[in-house]
N, C-alpha and C. Protein backbone atom coordinates (compact mmCIF):
# COMPACT_ATOMS: atom_id res chain seq x y z
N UNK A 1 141.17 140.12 83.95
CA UNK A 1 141.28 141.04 82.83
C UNK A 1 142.15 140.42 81.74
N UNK A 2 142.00 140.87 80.58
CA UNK A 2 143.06 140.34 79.63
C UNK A 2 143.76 141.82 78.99
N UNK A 3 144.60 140.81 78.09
CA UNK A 3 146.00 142.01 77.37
C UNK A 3 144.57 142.96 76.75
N UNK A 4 145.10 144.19 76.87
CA UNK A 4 144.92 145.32 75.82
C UNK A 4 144.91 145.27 74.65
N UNK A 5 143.75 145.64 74.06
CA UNK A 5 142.91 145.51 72.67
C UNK A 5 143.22 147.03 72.36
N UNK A 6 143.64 146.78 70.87
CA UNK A 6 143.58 148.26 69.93
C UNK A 6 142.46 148.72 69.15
N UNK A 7 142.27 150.14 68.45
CA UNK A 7 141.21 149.79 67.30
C UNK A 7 141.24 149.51 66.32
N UNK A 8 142.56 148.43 65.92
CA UNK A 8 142.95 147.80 64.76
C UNK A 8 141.58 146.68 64.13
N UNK A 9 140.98 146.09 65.64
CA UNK A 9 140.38 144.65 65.50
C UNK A 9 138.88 145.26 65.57
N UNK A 10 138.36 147.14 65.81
CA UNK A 10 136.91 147.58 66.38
C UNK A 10 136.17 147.31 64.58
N UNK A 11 134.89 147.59 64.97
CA UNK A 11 134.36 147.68 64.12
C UNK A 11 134.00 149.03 63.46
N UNK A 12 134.02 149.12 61.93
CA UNK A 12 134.37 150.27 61.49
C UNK A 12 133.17 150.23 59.99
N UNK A 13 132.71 151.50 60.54
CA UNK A 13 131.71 151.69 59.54
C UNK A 13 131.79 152.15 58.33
N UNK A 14 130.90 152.19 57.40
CA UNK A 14 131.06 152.66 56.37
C UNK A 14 132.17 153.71 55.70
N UNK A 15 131.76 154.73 56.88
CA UNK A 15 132.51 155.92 56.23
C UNK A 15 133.85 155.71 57.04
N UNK A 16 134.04 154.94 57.84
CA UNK A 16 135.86 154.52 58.10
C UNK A 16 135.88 155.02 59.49
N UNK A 17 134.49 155.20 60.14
CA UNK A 17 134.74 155.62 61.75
C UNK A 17 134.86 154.16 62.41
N UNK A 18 134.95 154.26 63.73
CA UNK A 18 134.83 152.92 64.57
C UNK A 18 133.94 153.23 65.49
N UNK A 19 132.57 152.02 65.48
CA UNK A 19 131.43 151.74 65.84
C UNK A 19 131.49 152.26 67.47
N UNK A 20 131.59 153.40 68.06
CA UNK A 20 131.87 153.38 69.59
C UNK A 20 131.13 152.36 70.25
N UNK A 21 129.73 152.28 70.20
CA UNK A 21 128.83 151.37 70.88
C UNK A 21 129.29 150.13 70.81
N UNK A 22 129.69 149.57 69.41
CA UNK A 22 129.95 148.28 69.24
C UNK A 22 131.32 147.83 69.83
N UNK A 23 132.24 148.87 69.72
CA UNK A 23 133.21 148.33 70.09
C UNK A 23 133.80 148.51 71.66
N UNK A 24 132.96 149.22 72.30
CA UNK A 24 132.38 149.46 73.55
C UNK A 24 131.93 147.97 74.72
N UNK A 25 131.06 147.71 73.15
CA UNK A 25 130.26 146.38 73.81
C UNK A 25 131.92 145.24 73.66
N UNK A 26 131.84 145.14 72.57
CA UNK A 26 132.91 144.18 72.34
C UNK A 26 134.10 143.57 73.63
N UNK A 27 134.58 145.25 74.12
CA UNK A 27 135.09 145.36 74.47
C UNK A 27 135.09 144.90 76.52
N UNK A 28 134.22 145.08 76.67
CA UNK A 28 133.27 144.70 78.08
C UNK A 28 132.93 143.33 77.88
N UNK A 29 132.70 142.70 76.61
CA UNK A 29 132.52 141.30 77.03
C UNK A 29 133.51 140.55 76.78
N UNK A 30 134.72 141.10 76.16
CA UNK A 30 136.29 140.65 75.87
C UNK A 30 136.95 140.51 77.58
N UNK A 31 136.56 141.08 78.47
CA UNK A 31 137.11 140.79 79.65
C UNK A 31 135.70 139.98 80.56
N UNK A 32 134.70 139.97 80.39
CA UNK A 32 133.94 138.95 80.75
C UNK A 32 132.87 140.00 81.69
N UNK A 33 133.26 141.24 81.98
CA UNK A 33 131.67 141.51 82.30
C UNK A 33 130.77 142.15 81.88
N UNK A 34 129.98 142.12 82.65
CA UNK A 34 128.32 142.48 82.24
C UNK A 34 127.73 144.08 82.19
N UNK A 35 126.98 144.43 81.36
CA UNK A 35 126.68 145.79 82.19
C UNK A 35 126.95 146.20 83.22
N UNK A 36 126.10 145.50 84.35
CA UNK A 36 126.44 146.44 85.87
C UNK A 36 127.90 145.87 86.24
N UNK A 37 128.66 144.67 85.71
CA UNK A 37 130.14 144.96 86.39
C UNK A 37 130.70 145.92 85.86
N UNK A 38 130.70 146.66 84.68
CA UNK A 38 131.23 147.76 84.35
C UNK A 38 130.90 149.17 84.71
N UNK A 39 129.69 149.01 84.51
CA UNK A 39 128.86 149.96 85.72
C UNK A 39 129.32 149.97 86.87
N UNK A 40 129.51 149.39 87.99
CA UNK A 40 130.26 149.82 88.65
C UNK A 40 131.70 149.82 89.00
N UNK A 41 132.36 149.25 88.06
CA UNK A 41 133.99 149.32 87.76
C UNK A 41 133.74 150.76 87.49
N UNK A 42 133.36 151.16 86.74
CA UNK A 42 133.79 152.80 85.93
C UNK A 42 133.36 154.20 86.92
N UNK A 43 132.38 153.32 87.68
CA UNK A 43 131.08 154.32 88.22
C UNK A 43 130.40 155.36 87.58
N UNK A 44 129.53 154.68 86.31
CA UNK A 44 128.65 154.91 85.94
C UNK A 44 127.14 153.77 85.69
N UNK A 45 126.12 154.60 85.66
CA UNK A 45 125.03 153.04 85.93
C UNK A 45 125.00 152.79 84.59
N UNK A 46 123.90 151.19 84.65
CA UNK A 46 124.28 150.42 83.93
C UNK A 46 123.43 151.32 82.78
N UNK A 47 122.01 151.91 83.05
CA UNK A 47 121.65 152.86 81.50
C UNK A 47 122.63 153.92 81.02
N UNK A 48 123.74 154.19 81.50
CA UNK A 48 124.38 154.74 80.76
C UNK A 48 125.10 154.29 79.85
N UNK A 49 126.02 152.96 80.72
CA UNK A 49 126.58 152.28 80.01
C UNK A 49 125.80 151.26 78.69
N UNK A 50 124.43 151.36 78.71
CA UNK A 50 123.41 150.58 77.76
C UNK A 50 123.42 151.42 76.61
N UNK A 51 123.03 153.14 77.11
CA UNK A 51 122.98 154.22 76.13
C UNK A 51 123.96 154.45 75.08
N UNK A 52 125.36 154.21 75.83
CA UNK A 52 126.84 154.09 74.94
C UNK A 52 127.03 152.82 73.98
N UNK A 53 126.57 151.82 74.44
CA UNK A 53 126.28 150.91 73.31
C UNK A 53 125.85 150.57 72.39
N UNK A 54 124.65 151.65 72.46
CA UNK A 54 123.55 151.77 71.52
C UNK A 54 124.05 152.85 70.77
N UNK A 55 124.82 153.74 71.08
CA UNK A 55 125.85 154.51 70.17
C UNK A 55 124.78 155.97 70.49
N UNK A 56 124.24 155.77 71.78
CA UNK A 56 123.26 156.85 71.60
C UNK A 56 124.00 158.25 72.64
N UNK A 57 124.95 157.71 73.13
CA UNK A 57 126.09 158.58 74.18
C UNK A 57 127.24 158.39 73.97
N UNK A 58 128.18 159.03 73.10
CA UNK A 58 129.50 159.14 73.06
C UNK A 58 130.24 160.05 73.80
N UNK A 59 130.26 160.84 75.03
CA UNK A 59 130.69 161.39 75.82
C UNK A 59 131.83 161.00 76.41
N UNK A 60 133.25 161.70 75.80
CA UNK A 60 134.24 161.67 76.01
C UNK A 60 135.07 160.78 77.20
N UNK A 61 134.60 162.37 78.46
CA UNK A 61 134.89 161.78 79.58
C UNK A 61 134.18 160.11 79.92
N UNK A 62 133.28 159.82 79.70
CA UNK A 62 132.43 158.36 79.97
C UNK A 62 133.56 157.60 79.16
N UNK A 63 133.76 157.59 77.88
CA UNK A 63 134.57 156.49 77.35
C UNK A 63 135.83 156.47 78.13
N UNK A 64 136.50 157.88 78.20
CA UNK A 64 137.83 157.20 79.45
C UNK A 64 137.28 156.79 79.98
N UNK A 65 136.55 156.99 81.08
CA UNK A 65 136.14 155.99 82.27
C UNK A 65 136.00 154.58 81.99
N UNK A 66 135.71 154.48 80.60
CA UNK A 66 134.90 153.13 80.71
C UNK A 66 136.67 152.76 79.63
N UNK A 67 137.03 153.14 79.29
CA UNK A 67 138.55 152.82 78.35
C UNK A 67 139.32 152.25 79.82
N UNK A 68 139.50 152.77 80.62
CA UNK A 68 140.19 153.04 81.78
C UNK A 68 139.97 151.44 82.73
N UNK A 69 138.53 151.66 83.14
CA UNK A 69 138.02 150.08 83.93
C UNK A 69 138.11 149.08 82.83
N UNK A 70 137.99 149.29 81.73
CA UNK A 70 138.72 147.85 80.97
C UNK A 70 140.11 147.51 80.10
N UNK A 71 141.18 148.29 81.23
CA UNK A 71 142.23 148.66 80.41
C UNK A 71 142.14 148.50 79.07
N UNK A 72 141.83 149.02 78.54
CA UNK A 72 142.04 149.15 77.20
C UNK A 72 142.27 150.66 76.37
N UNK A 73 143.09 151.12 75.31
CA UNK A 73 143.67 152.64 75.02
C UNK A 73 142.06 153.40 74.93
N UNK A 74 142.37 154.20 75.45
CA UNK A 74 140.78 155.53 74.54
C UNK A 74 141.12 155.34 73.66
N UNK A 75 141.86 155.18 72.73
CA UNK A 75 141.86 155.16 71.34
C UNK A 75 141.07 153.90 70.82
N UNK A 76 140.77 153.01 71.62
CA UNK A 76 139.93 151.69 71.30
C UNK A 76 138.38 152.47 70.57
N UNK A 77 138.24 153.68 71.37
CA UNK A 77 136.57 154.13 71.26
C UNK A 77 136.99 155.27 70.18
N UNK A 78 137.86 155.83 70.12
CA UNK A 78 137.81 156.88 68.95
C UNK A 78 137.92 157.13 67.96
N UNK A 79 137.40 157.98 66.63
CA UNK A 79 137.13 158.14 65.87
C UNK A 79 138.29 157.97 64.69
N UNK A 80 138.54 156.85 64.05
CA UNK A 80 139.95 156.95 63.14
C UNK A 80 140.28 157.98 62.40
């Protein structure tokens, strides 16, 4: 695993939100795994974790989970 990432460095859209999907993804390949290693680090499968990337599932509880298995703050995924 590496040090803890803020959403200083996420990507941030137009209107000044931060990209959940993108920085989701970012964030999962900043510690080196793959869909299903996070998938089952978090215990959720890997189409869920695909769906959240695609920015098509922002569901709270899921981002802790998935904030959580890649130490990194919930605030990495939330809305500035």
């Amino acid at each position: 695993m590496t040090d803890s990432m803020s959403n200083a460095g996420a990507p941030v859209t137009s209107r000044g939100y931060v990209d959940i999907g993108d920085a989701v993804r970012r964030s999962r390949e900043a510690v080196g795994y793959s869909v299903e290693d996070l998938a089952l680090t978090c215990g959720l499968t890997g189409a869920e974790i695909t769906r959240i990337e695609l920015g098509d599932d922002v569901d709270p509880d899921k981002l802790r989970r998935i904030a959580a298995a890649l130490r990194v703050p919930t605030s990495t995924f939330l809305l500035n």
